[in-house]
C-alpha atoms as a PDB file:
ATOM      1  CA  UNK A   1     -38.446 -17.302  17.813  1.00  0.00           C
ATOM      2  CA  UNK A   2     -40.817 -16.165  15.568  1.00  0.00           C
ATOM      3  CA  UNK A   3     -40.706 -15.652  11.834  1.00  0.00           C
ATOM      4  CA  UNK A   4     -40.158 -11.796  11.729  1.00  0.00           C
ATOM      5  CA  UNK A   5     -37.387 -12.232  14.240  1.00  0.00           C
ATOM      6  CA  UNK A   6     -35.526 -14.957  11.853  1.00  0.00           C
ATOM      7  CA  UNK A   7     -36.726 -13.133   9.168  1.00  0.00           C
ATOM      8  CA  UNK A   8     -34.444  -9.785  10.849  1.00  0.00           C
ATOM      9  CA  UNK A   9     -31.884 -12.075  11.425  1.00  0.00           C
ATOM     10  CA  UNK A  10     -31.547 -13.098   8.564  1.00  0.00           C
ATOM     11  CA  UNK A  11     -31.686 -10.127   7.012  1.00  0.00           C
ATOM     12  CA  UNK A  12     -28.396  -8.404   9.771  1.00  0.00           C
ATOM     13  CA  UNK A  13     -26.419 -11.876   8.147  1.00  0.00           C
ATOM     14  CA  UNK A  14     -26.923 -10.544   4.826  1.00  0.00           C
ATOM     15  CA  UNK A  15     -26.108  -7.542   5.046  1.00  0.00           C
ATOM     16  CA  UNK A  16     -23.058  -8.038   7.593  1.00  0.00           C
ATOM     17  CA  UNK A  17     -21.791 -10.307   4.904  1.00  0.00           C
ATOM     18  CA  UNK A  18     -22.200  -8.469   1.549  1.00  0.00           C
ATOM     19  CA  UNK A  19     -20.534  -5.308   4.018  1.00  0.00           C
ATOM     20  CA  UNK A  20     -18.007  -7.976   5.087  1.00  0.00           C
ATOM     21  CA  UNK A  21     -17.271  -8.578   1.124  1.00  0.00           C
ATOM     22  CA  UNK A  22     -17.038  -4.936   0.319  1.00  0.00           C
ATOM     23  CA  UNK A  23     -14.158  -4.966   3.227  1.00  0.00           C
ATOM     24  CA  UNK A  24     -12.182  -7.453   1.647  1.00  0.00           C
ATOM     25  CA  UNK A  25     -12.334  -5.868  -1.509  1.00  0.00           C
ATOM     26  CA  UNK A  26     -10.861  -2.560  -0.621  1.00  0.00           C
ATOM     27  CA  UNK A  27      -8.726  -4.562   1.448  1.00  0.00           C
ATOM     28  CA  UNK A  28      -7.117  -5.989  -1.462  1.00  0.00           C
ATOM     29  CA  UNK A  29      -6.875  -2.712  -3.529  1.00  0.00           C
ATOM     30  CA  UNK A  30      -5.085  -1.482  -0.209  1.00  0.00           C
ATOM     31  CA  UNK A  31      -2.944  -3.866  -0.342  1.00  0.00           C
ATOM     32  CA  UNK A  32      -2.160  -3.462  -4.350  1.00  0.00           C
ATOM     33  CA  UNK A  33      -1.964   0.197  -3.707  1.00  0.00           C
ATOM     34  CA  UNK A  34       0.716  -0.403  -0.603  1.00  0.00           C
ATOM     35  CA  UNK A  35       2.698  -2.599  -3.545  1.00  0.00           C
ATOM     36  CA  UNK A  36       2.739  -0.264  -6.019  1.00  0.00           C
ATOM     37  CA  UNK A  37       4.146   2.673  -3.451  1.00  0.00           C
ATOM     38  CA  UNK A  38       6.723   0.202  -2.020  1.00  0.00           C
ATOM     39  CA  UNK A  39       7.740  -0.457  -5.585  1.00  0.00           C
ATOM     40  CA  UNK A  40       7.992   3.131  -6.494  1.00  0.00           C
ATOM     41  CA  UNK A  41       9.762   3.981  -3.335  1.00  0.00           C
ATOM     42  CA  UNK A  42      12.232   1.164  -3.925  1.00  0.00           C
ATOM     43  CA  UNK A  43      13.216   2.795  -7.258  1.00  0.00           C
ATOM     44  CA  UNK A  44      13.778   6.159  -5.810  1.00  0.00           C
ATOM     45  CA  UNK A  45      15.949   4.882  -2.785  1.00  0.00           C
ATOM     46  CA  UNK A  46      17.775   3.608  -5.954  1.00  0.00           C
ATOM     47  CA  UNK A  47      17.842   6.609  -7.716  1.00  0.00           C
ATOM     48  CA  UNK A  48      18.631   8.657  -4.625  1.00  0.00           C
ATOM     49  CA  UNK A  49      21.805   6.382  -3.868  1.00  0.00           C
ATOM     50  CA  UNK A  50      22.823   6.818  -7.802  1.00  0.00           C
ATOM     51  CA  UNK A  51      22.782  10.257  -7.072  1.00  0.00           C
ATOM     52  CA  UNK A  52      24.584  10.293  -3.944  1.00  0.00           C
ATOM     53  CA  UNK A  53      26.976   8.069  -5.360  1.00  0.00           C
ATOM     54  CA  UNK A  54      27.833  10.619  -8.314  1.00  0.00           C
ATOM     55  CA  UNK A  55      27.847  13.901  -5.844  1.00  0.00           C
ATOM     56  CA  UNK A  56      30.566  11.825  -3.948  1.00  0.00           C
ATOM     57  CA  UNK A  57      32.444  11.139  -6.489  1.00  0.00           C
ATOM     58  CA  UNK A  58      32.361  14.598  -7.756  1.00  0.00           C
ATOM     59  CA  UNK A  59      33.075  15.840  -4.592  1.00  0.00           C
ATOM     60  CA  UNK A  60      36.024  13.527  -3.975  1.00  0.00           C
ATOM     61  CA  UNK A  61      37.257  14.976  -7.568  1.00  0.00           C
ATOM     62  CA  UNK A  62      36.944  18.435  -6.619  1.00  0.00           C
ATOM     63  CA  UNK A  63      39.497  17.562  -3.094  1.00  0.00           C
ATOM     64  CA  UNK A  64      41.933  15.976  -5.464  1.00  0.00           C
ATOM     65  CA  UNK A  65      42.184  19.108  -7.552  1.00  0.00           C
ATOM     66  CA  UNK A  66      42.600  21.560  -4.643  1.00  0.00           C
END
């Protein structure tokens, strides 16, 4: 091989790996991202049962009154 071949190579590598590193960094905000939403939809499953739970019970006040 000659010199400006490696020299090409060498040059792919680098920037294969510094594109490989950008990857893995939005990788990681991906993933913190994906956290926060499961987090956030976690607390509104919560709040949505809550609120179920109090509808029901209204509800099942209302039917003993009638």
């Amino acid at each position: 091989m000659s010199l400006e071949l490696l020299s090409q190579l060498e040059t792919k590598i680098q920037a294969t790996l510094e594109n490989i590193e950008l990857l893995k960094m939005e990788l990681e905000e991906e993933k913190q991202k994906s956290q926060i939403l499961a987090e956030k939809n976690q607390k509104l499953q919560q709040d949505l049962n809550s609120w179920s739970d109090k509808v029901n019970g209204l509800v099942g006040l209302l039917n003993n009154e009638i």
